[in-house]
C-alpha atoms as a PDB file:
ATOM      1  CA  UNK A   1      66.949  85.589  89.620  1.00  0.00           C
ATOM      2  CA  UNK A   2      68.565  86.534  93.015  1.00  0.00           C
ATOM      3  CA  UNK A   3      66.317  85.495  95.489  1.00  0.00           C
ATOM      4  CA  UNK A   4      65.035  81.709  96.768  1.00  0.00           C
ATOM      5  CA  UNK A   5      63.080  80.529  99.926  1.00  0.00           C
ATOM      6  CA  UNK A   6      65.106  79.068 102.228  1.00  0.00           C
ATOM      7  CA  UNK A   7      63.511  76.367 105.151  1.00  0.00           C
ATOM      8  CA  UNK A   8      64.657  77.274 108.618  1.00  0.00           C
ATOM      9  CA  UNK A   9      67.017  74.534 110.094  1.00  0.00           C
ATOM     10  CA  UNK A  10      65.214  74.706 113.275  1.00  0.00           C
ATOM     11  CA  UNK A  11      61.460  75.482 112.598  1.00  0.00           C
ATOM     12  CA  UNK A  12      61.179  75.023 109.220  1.00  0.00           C
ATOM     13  CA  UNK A  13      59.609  78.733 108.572  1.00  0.00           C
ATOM     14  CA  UNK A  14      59.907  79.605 105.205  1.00  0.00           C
ATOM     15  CA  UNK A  15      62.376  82.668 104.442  1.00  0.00           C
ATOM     16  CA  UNK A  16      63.226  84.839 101.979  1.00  0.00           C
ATOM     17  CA  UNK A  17      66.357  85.481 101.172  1.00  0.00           C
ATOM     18  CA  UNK A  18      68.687  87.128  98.003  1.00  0.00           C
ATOM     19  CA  UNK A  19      71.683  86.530  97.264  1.00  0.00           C
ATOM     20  CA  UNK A  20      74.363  88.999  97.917  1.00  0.00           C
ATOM     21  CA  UNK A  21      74.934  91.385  94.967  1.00  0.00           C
ATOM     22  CA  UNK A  22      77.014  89.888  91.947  1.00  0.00           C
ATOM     23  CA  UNK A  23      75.934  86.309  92.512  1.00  0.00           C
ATOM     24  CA  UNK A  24      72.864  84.372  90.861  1.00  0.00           C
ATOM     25  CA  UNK A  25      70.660  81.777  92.721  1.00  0.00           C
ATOM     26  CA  UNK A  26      71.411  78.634  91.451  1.00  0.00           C
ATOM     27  CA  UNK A  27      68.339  76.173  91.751  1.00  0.00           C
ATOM     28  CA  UNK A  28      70.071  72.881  91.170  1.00  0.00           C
ATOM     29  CA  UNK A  29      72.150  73.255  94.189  1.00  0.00           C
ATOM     30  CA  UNK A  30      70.634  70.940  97.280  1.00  0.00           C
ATOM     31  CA  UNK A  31      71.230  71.488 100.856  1.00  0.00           C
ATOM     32  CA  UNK A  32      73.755  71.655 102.705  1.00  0.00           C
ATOM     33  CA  UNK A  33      75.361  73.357  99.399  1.00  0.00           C
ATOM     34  CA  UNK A  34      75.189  77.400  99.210  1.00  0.00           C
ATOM     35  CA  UNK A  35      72.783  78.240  96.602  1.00  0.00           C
ATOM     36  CA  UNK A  36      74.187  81.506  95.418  1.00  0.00           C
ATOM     37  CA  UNK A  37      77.436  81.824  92.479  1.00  0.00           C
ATOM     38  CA  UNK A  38      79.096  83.790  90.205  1.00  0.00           C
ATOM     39  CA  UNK A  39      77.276  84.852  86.883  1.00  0.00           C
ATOM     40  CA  UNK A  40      79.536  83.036  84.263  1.00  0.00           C
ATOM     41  CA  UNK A  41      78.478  79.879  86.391  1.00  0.00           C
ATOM     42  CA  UNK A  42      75.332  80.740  86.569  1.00  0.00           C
ATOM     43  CA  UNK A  43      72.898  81.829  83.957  1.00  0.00           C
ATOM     44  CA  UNK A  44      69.640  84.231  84.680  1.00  0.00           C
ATOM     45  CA  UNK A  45      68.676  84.341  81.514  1.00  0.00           C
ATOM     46  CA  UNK A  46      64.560  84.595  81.409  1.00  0.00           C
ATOM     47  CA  UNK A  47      64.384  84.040  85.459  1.00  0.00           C
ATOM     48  CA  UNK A  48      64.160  87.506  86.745  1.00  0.00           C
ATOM     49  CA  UNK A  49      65.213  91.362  86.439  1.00  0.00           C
ATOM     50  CA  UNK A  50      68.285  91.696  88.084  1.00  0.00           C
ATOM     51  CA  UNK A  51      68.708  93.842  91.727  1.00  0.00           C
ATOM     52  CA  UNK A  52      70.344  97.106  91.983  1.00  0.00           C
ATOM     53  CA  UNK A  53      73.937  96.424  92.347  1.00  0.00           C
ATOM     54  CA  UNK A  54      75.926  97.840  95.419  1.00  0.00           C
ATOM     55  CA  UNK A  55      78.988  99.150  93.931  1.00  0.00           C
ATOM     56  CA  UNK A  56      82.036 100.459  96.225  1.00  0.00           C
ATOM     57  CA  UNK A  57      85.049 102.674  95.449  1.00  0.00           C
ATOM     58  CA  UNK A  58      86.822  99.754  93.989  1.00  0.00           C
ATOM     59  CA  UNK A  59      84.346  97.185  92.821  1.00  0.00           C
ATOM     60  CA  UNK A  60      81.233  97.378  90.506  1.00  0.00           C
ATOM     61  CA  UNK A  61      79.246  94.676  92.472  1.00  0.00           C
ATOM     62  CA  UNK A  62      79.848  93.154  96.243  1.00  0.00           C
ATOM     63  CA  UNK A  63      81.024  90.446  94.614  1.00  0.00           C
ATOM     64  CA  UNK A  64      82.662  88.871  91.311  1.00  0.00           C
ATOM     65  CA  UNK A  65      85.606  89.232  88.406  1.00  0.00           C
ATOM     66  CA  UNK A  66      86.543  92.393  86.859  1.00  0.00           C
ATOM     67  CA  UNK A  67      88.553  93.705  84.588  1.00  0.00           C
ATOM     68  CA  UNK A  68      91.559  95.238  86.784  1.00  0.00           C
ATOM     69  CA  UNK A  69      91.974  99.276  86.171  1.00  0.00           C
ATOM     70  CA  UNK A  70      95.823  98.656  85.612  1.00  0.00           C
ATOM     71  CA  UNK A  71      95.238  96.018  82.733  1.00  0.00           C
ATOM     72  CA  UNK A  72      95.988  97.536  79.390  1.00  0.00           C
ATOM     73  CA  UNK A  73      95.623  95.799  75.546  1.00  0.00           C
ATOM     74  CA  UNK A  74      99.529  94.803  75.918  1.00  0.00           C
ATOM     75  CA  UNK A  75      99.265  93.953  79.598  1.00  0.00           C
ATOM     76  CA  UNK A  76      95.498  91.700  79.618  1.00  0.00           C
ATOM     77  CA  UNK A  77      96.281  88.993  82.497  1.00  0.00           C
ATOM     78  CA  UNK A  78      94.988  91.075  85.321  1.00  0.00           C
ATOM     79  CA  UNK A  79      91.947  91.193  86.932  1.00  0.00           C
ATOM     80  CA  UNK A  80      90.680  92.490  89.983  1.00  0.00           C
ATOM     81  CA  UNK A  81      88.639  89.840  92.333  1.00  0.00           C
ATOM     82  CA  UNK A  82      85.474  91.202  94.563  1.00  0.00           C
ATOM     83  CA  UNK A  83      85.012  89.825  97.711  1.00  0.00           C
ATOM     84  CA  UNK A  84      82.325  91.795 100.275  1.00  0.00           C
ATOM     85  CA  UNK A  85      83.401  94.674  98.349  1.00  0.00           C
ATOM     86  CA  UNK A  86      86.849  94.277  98.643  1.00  0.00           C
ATOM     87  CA  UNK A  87      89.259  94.368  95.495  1.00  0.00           C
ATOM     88  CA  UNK A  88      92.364  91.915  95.490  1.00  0.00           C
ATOM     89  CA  UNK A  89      94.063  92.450  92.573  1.00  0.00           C
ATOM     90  CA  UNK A  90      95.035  88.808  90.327  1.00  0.00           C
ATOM     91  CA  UNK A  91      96.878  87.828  87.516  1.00  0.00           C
ATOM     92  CA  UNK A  92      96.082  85.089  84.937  1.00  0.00           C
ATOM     93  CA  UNK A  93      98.401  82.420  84.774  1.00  0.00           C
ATOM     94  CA  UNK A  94     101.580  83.109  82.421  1.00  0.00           C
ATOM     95  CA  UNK A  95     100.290  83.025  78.375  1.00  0.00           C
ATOM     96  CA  UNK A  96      96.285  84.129  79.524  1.00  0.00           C
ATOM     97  CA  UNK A  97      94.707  86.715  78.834  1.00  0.00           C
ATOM     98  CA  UNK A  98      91.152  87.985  81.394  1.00  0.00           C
ATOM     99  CA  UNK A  99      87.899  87.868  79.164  1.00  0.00           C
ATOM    100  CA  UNK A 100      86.004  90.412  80.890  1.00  0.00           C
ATOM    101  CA  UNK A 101      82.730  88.515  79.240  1.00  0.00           C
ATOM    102  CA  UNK A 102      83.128  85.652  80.470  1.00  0.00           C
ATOM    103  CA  UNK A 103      84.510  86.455  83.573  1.00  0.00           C
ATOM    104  CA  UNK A 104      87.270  83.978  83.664  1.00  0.00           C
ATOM    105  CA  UNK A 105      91.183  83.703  82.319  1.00  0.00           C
ATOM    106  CA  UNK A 106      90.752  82.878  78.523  1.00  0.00           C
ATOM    107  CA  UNK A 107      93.297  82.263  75.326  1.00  0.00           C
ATOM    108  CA  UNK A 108      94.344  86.364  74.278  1.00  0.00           C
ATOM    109  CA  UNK A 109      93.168  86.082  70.819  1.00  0.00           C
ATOM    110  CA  UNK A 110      89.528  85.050  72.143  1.00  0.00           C
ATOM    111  CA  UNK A 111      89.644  88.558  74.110  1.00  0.00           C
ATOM    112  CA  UNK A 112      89.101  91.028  71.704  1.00  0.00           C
ATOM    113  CA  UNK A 113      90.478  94.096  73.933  1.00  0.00           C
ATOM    114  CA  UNK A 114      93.988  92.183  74.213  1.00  0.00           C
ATOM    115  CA  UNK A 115      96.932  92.866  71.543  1.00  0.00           C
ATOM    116  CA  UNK A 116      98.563  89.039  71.618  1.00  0.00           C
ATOM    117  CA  UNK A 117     101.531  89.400  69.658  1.00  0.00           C
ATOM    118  CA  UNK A 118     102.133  92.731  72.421  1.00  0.00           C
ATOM    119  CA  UNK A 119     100.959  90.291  75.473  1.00  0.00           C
ATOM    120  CA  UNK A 120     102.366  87.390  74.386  1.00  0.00           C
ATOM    121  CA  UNK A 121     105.809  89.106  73.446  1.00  0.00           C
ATOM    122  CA  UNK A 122     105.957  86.847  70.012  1.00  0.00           C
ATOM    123  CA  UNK A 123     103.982  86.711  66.782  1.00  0.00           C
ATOM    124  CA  UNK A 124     103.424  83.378  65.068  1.00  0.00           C
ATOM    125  CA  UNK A 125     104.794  82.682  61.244  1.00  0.00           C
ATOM    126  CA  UNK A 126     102.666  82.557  58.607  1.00  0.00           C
ATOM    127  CA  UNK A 127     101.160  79.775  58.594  1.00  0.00           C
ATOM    128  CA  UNK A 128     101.657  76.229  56.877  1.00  0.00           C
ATOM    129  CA  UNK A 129      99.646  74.663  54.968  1.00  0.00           C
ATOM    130  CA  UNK A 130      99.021  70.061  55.007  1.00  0.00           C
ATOM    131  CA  UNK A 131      98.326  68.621  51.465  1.00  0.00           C
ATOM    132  CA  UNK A 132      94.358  68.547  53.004  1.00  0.00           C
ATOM    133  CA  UNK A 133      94.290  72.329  52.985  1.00  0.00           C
ATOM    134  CA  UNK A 134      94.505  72.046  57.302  1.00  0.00           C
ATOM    135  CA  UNK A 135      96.698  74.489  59.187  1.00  0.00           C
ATOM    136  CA  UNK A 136      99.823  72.557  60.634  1.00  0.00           C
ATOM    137  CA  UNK A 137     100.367  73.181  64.159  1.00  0.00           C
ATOM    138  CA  UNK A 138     103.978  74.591  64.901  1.00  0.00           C
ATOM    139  CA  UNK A 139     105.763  75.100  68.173  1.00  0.00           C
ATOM    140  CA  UNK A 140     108.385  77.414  68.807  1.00  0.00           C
ATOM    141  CA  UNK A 141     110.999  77.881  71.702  1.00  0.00           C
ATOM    142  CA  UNK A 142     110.017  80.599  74.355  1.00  0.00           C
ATOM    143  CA  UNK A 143     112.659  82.812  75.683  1.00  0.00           C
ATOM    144  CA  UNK A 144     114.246  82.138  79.146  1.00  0.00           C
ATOM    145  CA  UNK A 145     112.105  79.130  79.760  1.00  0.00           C
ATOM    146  CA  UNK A 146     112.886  75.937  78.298  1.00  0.00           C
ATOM    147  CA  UNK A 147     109.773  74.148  79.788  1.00  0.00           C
ATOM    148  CA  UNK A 148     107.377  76.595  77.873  1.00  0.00           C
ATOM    149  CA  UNK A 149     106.536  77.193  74.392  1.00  0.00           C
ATOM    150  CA  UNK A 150     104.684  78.910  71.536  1.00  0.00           C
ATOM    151  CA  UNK A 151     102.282  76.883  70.124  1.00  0.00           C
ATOM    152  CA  UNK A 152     100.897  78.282  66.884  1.00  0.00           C
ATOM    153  CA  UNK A 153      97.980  77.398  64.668  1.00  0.00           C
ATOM    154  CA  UNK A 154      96.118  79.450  61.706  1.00  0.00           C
ATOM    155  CA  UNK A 155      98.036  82.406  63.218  1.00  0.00           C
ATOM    156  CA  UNK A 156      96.858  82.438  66.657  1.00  0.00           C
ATOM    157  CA  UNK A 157      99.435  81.849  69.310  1.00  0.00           C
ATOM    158  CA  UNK A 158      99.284  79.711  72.615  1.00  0.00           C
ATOM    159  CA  UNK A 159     101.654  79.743  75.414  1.00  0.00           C
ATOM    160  CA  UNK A 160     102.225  76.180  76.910  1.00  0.00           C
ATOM    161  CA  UNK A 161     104.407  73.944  78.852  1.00  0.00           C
ATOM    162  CA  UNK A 162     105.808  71.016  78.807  1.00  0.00           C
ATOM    163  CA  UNK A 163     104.688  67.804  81.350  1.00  0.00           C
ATOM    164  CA  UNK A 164     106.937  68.093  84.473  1.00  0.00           C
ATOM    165  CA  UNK A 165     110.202  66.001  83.769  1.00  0.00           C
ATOM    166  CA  UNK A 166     110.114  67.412  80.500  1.00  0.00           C
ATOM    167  CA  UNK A 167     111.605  70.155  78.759  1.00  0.00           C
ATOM    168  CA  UNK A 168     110.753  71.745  74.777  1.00  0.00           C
ATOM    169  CA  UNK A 169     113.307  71.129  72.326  1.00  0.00           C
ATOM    170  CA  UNK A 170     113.394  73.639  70.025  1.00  0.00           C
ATOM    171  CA  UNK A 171     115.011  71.819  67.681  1.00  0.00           C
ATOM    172  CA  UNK A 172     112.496  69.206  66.757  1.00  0.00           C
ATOM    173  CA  UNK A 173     109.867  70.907  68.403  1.00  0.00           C
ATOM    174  CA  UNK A 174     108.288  69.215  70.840  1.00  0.00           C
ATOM    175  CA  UNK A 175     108.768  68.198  74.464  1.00  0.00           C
ATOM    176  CA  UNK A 176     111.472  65.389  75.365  1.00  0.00           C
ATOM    177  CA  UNK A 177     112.900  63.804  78.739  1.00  0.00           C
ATOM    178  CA  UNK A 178     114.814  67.487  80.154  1.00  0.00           C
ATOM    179  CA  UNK A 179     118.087  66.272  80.462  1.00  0.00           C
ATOM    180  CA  UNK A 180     118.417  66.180  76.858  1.00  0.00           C
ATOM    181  CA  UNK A 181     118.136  69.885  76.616  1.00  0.00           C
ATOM    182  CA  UNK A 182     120.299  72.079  77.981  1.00  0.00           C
ATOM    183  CA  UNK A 183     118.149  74.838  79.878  1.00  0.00           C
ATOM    184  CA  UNK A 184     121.505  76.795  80.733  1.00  0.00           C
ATOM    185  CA  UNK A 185     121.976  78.187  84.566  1.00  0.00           C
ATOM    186  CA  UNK A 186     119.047  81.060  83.413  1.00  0.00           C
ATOM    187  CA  UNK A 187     116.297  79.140  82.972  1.00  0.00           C
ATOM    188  CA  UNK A 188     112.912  79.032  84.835  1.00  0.00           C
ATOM    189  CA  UNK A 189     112.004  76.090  86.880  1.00  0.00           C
ATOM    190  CA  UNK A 190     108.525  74.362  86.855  1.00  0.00           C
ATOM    191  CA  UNK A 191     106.203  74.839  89.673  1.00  0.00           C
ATOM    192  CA  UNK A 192     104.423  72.758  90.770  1.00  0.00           C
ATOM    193  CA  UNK A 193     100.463  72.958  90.090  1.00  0.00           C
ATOM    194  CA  UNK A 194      99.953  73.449  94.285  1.00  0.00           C
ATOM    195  CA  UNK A 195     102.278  76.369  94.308  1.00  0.00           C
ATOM    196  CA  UNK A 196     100.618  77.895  91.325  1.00  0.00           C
ATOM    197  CA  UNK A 197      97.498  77.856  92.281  1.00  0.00           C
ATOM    198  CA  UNK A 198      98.242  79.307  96.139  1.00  0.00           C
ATOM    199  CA  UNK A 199     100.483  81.864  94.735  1.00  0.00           C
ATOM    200  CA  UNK A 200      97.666  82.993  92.092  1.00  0.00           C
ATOM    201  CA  UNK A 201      95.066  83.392  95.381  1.00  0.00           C
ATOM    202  CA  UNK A 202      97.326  85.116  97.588  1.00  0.00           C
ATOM    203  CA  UNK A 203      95.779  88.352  98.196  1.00  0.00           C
ATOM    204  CA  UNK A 204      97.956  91.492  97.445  1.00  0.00           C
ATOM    205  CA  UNK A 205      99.909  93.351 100.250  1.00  0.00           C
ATOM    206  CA  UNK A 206      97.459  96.301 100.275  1.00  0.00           C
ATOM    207  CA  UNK A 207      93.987  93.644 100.929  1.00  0.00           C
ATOM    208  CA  UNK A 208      92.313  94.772 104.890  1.00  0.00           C
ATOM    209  CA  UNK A 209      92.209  91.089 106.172  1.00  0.00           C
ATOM    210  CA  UNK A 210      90.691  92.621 109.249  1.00  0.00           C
ATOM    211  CA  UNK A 211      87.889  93.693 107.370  1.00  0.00           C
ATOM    212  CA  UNK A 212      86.977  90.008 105.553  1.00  0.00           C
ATOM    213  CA  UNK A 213      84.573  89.177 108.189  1.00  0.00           C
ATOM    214  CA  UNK A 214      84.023  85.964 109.064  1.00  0.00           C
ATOM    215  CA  UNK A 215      80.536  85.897 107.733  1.00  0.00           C
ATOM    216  CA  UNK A 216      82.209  85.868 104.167  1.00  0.00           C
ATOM    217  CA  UNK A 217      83.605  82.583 104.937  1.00  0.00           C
ATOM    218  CA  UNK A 218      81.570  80.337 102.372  1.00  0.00           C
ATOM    219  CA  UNK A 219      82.356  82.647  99.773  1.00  0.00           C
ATOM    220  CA  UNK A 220      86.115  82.468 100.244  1.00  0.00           C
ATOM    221  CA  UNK A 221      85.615  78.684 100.425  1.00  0.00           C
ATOM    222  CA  UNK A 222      83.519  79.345  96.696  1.00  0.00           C
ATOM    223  CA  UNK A 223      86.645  81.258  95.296  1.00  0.00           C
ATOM    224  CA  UNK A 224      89.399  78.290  96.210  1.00  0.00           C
ATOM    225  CA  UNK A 225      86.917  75.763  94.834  1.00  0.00           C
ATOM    226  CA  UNK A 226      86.226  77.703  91.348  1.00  0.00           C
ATOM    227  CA  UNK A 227      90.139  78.798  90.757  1.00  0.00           C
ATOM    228  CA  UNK A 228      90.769  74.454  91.885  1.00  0.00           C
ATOM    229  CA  UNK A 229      88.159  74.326  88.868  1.00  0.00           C
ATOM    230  CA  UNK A 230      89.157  76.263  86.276  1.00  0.00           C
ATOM    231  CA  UNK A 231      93.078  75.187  87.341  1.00  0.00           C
ATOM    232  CA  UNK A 232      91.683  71.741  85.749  1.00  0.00           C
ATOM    233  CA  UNK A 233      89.957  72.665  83.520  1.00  0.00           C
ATOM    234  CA  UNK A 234      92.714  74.541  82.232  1.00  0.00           C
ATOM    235  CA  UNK A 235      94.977  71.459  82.238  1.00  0.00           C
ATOM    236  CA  UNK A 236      92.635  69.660  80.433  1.00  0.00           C
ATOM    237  CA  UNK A 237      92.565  72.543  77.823  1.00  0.00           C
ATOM    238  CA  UNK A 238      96.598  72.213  77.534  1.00  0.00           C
ATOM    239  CA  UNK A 239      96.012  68.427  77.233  1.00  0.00           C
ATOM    240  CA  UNK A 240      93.813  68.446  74.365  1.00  0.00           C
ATOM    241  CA  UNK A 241      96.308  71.127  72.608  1.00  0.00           C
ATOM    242  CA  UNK A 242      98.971  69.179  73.010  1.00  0.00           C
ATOM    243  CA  UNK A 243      97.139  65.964  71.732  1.00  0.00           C
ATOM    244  CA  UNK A 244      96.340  68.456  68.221  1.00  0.00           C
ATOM    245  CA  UNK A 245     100.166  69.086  68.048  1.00  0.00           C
ATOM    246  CA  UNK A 246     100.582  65.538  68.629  1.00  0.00           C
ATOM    247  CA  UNK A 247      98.854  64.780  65.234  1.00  0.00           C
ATOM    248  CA  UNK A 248      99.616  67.454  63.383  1.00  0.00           C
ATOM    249  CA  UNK A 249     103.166  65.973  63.594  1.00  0.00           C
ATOM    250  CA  UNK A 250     102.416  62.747  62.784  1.00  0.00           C
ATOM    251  CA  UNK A 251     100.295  64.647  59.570  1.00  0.00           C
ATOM    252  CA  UNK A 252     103.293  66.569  58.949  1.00  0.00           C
ATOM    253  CA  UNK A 253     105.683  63.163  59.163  1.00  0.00           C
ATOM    254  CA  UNK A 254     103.151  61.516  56.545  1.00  0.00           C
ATOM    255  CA  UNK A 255     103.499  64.427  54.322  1.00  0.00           C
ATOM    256  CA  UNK A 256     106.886  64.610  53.780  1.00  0.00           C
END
């Protein structure tokens, strides 16, 4: 479903109105909030055939996520953001992979098209084995970063990092207070979350700012709000991972 009727501020007419190509009405959304968003957020399922998309040189629909043309199965973080038609091209954060299906930055090994161990520049050991029959969860350092890691579990591979103030230890294998480890002059400072997430919007050199009207405003509002989102709900993700490898330690510890 695309379309809703929307009440006229001034004379409360009735209007129709669809939303612009790419998005989905969203019926729970009350006024003052704007009704239309991105598929992934919003399911159509059963509520309507879809309307003939307006595709332009660069972009399949007006608006939306896409798989970027230069992405490749050993190069999977980039993605290609519509906006009025416009293509800025984006990359995942560092260790994520773009799941074309779900329209959002996703773990490699749940995006079929990506080759991890190629992405991910490391392959995880075979893996070991608790006296429950459970996968144990080992981490392993990562190359010219001390404040990252390789988290593996049942053969799939995760790239994470360490809490700021803290740096991995490769040596036992978990995170501890960074001026314990020596980093060396090389290594990669953390950024901070704000900087990560402004650098990861920044539009690409060759994006016509003069031609993102103004009338596109809410929707650029939309886009800072769901990558603020996902940024969380991200975290959280890396959270709850590093809670697993938290007790897959202390399983490990109780085993030996």
């Amino acid at each position: 479903m695309f379309s809703f009727i929307l009440l006229s501020f001034v004379e409360f007419v009735p209007v129709h109105k669809t939303c612009p190509d790419g998005l989905h009405y969203d019926p729970s959304v009350k006024w003052p909030g704007y009704p239309c968003g991105y598929p992934a957020d919003v399911p159509c399922k059963g509520r309507g055939a879809a309307q003939a998309a307006e595709p332009t040189k660069d972009c399949p629909h007006q608006f939306g996520f896409f798989a970027s043309t230069a992405a490749s199965p050993n190069d999977c973080g980039r993605y290609r953001m519509c906006v009025a038609g416009h293509a800025v091209e984006m990359s995942c954060p560092t260790g994520l992979a773009f799941n074309p299906i779900l329209s959002r930055c996703d773990w490699p090994f749940n995006v079929p098209s990506c080759n991890v161990d190629a992405f991910l520049a490391y392959k995880c050991p075979a893996a070991s084995i608790d006296a429950s029959g459970n996968a144990i969860v080992t981490n392993h350092k990562y190359e010219g970063n001390c404040y990252a890691f390789y988290s593996c579990e049942a053969g799939e591979s995760r790239l994470l990092s360490c809490d700021a103030g803290l740096a991995f230890d490769p040596t036992n294998g978990y995170c501890v207070d960074e001026d314990r480890v020596d980093c060396g002059v090389n290594a990669v400072p953390q950024q901070s979350a704000p900087a990560a997430l402004i650098n990861s919007l920044w539009p690409s050199s060759n994006f016509n700012h003069s031609e993102f009207k103004a009338s596109n405003l809410p929707f650029r509002y939309s886009l800072v709000i769901r990558a603020l989102r996902d940024f969380l709900k991200f975290h959280s993700t890396q959270k709850i991972e590093k809670l697993k490898i938290q007790k897959s330690q202390i399983k490990l510890m109780k085993f030996f």
